[in-house]
Each structure stands twice: as structure tokens, then as C-alpha cells.
N, C-alpha and C. Protein backbone atom coordinates (compact mmCIF):
# COMPACT_ATOMS: atom_id res chain seq x y z
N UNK A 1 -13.43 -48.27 50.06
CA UNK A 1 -14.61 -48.84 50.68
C UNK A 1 -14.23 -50.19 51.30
N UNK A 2 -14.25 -50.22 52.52
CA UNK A 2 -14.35 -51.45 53.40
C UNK A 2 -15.65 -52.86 52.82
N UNK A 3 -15.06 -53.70 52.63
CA UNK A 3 -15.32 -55.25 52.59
C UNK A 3 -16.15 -55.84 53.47
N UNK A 4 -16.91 -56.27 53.45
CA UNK A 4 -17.83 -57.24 54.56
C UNK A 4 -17.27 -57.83 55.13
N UNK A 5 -15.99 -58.26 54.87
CA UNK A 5 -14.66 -59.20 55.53
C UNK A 5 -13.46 -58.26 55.46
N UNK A 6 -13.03 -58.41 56.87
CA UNK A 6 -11.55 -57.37 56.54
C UNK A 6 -10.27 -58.34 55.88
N UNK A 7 -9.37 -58.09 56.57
CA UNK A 7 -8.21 -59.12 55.58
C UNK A 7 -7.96 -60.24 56.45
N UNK A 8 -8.55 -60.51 57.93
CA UNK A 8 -8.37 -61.39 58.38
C UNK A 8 -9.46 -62.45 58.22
N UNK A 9 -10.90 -62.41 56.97
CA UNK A 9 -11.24 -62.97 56.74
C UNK A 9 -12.56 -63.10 58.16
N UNK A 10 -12.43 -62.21 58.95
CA UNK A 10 -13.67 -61.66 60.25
C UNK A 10 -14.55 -61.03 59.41
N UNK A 11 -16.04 -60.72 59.62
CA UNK A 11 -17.20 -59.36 58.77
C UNK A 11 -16.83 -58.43 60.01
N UNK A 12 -16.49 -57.34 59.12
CA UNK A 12 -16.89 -55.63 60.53
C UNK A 12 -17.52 -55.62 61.15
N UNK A 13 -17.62 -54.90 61.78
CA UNK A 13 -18.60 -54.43 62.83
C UNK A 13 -20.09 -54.04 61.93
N UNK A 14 -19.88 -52.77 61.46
CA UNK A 14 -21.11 -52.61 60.27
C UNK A 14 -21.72 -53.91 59.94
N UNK A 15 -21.02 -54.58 59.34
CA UNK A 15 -21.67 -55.84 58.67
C UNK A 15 -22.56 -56.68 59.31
N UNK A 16 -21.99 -57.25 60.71
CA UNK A 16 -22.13 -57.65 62.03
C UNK A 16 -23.39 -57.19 62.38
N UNK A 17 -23.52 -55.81 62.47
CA UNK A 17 -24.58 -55.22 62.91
C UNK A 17 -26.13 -55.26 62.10
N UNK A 18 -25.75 -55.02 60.67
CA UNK A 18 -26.28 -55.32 59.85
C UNK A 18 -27.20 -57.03 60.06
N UNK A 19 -26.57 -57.68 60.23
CA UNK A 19 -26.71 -59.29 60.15
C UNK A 19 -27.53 -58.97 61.17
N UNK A 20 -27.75 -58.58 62.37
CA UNK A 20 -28.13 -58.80 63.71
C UNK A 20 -29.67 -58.18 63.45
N UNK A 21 -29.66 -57.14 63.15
CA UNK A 21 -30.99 -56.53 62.91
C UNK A 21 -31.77 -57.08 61.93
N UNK A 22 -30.95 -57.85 60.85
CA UNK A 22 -31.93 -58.37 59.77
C UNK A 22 -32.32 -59.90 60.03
N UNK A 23 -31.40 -60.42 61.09
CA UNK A 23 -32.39 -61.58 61.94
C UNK A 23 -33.25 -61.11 62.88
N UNK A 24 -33.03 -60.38 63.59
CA UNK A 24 -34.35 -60.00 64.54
C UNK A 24 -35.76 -58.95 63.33
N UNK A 25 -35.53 -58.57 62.69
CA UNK A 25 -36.62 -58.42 61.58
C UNK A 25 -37.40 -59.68 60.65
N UNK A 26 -36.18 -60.34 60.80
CA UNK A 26 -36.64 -61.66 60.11
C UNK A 26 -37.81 -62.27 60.51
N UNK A 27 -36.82 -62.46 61.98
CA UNK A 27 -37.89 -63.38 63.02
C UNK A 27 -39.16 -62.97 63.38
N UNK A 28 -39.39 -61.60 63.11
CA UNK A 28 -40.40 -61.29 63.62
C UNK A 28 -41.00 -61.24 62.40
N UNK A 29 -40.94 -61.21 61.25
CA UNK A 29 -41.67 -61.65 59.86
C UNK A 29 -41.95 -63.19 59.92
N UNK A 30 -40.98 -64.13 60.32
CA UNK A 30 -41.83 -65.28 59.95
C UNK A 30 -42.57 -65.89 61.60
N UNK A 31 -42.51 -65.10 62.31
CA UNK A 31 -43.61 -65.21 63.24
C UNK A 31 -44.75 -64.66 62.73
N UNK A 32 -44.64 -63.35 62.19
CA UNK A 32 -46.09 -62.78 62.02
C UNK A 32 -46.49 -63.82 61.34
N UNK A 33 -46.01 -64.33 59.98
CA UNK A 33 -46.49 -65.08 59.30
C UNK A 33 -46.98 -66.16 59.81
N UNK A 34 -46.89 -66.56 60.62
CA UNK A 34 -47.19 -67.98 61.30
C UNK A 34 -48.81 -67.30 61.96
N UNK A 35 -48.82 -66.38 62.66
CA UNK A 35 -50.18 -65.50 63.34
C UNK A 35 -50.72 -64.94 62.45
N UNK A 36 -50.65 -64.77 60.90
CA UNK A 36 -51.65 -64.00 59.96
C UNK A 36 -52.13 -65.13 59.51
N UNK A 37 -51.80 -65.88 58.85
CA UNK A 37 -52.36 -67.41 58.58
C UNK A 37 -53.65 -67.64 59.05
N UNK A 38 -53.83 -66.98 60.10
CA UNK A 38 -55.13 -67.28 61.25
C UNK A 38 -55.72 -66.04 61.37
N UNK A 39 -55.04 -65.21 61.60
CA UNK A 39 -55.58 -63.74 61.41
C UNK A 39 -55.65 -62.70 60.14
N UNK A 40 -55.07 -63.40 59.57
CA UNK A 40 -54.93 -62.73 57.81
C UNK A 40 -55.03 -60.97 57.94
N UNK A 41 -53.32 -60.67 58.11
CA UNK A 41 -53.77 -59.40 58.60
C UNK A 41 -51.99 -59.22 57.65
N UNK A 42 -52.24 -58.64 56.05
CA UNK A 42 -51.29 -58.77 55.19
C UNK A 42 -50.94 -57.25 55.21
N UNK A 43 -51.08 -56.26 55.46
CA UNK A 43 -50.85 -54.83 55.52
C UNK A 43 -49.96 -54.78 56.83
N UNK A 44 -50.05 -55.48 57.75
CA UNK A 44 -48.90 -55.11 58.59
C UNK A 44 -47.55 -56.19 58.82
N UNK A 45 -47.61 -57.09 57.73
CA UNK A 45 -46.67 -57.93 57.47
C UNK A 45 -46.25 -57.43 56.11
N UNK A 46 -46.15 -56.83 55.56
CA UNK A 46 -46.13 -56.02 54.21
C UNK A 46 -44.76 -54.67 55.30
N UNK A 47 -45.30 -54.32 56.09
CA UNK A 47 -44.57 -53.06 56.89
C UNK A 47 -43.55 -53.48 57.18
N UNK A 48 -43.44 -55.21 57.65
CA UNK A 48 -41.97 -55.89 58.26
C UNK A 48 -41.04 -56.07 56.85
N UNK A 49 -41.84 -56.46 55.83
CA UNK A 49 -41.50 -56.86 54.59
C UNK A 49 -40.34 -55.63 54.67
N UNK A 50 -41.40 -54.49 54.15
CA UNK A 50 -40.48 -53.18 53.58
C UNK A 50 -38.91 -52.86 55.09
N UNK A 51 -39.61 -53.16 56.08
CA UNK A 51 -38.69 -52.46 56.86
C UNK A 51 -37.37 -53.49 56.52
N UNK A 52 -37.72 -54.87 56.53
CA UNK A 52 -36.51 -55.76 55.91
C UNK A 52 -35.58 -55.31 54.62
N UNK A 53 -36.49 -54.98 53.63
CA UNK A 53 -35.47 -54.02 52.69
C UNK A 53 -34.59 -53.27 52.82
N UNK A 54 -35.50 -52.21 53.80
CA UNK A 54 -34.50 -51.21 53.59
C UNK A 54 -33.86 -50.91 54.85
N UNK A 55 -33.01 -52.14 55.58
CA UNK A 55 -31.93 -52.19 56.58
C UNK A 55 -30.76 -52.21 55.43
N UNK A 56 -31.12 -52.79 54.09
CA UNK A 56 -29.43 -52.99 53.55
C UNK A 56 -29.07 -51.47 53.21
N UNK A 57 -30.41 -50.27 52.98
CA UNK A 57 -29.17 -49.22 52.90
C UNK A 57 -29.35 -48.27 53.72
N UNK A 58 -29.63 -48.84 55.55
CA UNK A 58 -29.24 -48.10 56.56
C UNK A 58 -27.46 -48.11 56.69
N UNK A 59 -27.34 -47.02 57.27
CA UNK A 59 -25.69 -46.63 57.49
C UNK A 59 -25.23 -46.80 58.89
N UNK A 60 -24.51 -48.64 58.72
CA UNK A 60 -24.42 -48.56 60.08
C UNK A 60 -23.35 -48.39 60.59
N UNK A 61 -22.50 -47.13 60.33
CA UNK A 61 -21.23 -46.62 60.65
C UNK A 61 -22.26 -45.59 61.82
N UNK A 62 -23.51 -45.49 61.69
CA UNK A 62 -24.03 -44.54 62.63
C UNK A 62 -24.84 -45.55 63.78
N UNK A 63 -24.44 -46.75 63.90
CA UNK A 63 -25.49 -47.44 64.64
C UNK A 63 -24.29 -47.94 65.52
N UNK A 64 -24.96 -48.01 67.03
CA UNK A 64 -23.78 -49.01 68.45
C UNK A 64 -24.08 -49.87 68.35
N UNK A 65 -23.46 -50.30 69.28
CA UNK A 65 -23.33 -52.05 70.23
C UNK A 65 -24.82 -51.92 70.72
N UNK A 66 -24.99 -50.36 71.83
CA UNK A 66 -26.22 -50.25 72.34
C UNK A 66 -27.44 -50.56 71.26
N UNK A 67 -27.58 -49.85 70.34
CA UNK A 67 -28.53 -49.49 69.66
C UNK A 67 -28.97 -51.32 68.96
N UNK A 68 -27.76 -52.09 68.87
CA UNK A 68 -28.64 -53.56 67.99
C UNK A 68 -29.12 -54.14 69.34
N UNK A 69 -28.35 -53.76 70.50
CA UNK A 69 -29.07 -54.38 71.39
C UNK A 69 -30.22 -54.02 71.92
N UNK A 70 -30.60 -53.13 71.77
CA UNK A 70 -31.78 -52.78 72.42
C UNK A 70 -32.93 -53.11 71.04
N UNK A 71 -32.65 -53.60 69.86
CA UNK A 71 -33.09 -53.79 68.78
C UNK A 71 -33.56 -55.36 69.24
N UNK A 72 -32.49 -56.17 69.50
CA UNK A 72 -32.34 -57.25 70.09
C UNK A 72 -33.54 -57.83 70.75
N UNK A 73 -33.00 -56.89 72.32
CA UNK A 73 -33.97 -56.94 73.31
C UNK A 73 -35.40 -56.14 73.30
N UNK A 74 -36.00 -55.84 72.16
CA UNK A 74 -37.52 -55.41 71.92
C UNK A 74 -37.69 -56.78 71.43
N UNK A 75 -36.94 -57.28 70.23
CA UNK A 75 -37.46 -58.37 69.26
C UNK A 75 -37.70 -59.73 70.54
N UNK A 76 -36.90 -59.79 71.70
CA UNK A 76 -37.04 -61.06 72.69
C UNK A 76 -38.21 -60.52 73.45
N UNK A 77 -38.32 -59.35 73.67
CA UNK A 77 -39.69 -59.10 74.21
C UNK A 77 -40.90 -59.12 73.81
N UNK A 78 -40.83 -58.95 72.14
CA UNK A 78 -41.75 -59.60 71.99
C UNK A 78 -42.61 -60.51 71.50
N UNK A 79 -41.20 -61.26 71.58
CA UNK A 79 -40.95 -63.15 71.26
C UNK A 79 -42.02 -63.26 72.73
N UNK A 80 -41.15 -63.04 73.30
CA UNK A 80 -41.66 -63.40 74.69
C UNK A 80 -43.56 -63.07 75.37
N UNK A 81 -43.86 -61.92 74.54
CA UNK A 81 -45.13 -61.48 74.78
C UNK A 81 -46.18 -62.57 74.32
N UNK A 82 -45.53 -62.68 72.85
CA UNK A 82 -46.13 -63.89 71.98
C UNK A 82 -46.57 -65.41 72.05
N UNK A 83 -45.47 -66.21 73.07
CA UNK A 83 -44.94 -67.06 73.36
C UNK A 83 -46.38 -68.00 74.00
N UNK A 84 -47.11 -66.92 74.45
CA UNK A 84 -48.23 -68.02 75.18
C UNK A 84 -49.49 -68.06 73.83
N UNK A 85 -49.48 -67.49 73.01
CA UNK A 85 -50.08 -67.61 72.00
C UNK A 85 -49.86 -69.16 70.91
N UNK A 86 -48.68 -69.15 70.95
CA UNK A 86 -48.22 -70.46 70.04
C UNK A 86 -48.21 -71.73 71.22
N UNK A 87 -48.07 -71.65 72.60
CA UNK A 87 -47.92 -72.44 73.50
C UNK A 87 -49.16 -72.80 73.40
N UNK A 88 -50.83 -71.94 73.31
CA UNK A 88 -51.85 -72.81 73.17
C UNK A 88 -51.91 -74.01 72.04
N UNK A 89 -51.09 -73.64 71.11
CA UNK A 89 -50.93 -74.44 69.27
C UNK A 89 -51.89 -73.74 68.42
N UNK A 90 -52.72 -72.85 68.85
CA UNK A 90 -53.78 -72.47 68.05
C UNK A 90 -52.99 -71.55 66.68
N UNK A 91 -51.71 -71.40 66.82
CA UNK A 91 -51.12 -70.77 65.47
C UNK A 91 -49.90 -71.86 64.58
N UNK A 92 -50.10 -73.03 65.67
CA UNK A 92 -49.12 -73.76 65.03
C UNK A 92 -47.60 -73.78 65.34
N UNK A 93 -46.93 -73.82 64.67
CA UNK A 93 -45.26 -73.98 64.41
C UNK A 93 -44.69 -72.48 63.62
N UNK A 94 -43.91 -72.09 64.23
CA UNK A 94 -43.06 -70.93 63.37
C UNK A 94 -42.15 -71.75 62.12
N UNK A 95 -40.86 -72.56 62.93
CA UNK A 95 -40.34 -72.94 62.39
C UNK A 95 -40.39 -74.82 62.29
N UNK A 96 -40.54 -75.33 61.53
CA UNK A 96 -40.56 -76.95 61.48
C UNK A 96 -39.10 -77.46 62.36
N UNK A 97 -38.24 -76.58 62.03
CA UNK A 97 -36.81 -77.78 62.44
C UNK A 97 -36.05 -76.32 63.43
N UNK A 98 -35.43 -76.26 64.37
CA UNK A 98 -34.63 -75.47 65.04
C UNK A 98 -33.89 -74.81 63.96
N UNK A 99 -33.78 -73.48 63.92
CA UNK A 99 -32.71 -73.05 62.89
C UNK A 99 -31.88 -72.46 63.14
N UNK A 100 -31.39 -71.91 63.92
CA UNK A 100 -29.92 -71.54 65.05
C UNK A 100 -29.84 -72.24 65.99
């Protein structure tokens, strides 16, 4: 069984991929959270919850380059859909301090 780190001390690809989808799940959990606060709508932040779980035992020896990207590019789209929602302030701050 392959290592999260190979021997040059790099994470795989799997791993890599892994990481990528469970920040763009992330992000879109602590956005919701920032818009339920106001909308108190806990059954479909409960759905991001679970789907966050259970990426650690997706198999991503079956997942591409394509496939996180287009994972990617839904999650910026709909950052982006969102974006004039928090621009009024009426939901506040996602994050207090820049975090990437």
C-alpha cells in the first residue's frame, strides 16, 4: 500500500486529489455556514457535512486531473454565484483572516 508521501517526501496524486476535493467541500461548508446563520437551513448543511466524510473512503485511483477539476470549477461557480450575496454584508464574513 502506497503512502500519502512517496519516498521523495511529494503526497501522490490520489492524495493530492483527495486534498483538492476536501477543500472545495470545505469551502462550501463554511460558506453555507456563514448563509444558514441567517437562513437557518441545518438539513442541507448536514448533506455537505456527510458528503465531507465520506471523500476519505472515495477511491481516488478512479478519479482524473479532469474530474477534481471540474469539481473545482462548480465549487468557483458557485463561489461566484454567491459572491453578490456577502458583497451586500447582509451574511457577514466567511472567513475573519485570509486563509490560503
Amino acid at each position: 500500500m502506497l503512502s500519502a508521501k512517496d519516498s521523495y517526501g511529494k503526497m501522490n496524486t490520489t492524495e493530492q486529489y483527495r486534498i483538492r476535493v476536501q477543500h472545495c467541500v470545505g469551502t462550501i461548508i463554511d460558506v453555507h455556514s456563514a448563509i444558514s446563520e441567517t437562513l437557518n437551513d441545518e438539513a442541507f448543511l448536514m448533506q455537505f457535512e456527510d458528503l465531507e466524510e465520506e471523500i476519505s473512503s472515495l477511491d481516488m485511483d478512479l478519479v482524473s486531473e479532469l474530474d477534481i477539476l471540474m469539481v473545482e470549477q462548480a465549487t468557483n461557480t458557485l463561489l461566484a454565484e454567491l459572491k453578490g450575496l456577502f458583497e451586500t454584508g447582509s451574511f457577514g464574513m466567511v472567513y475573519r483572516q485570509t486563509v490560503n
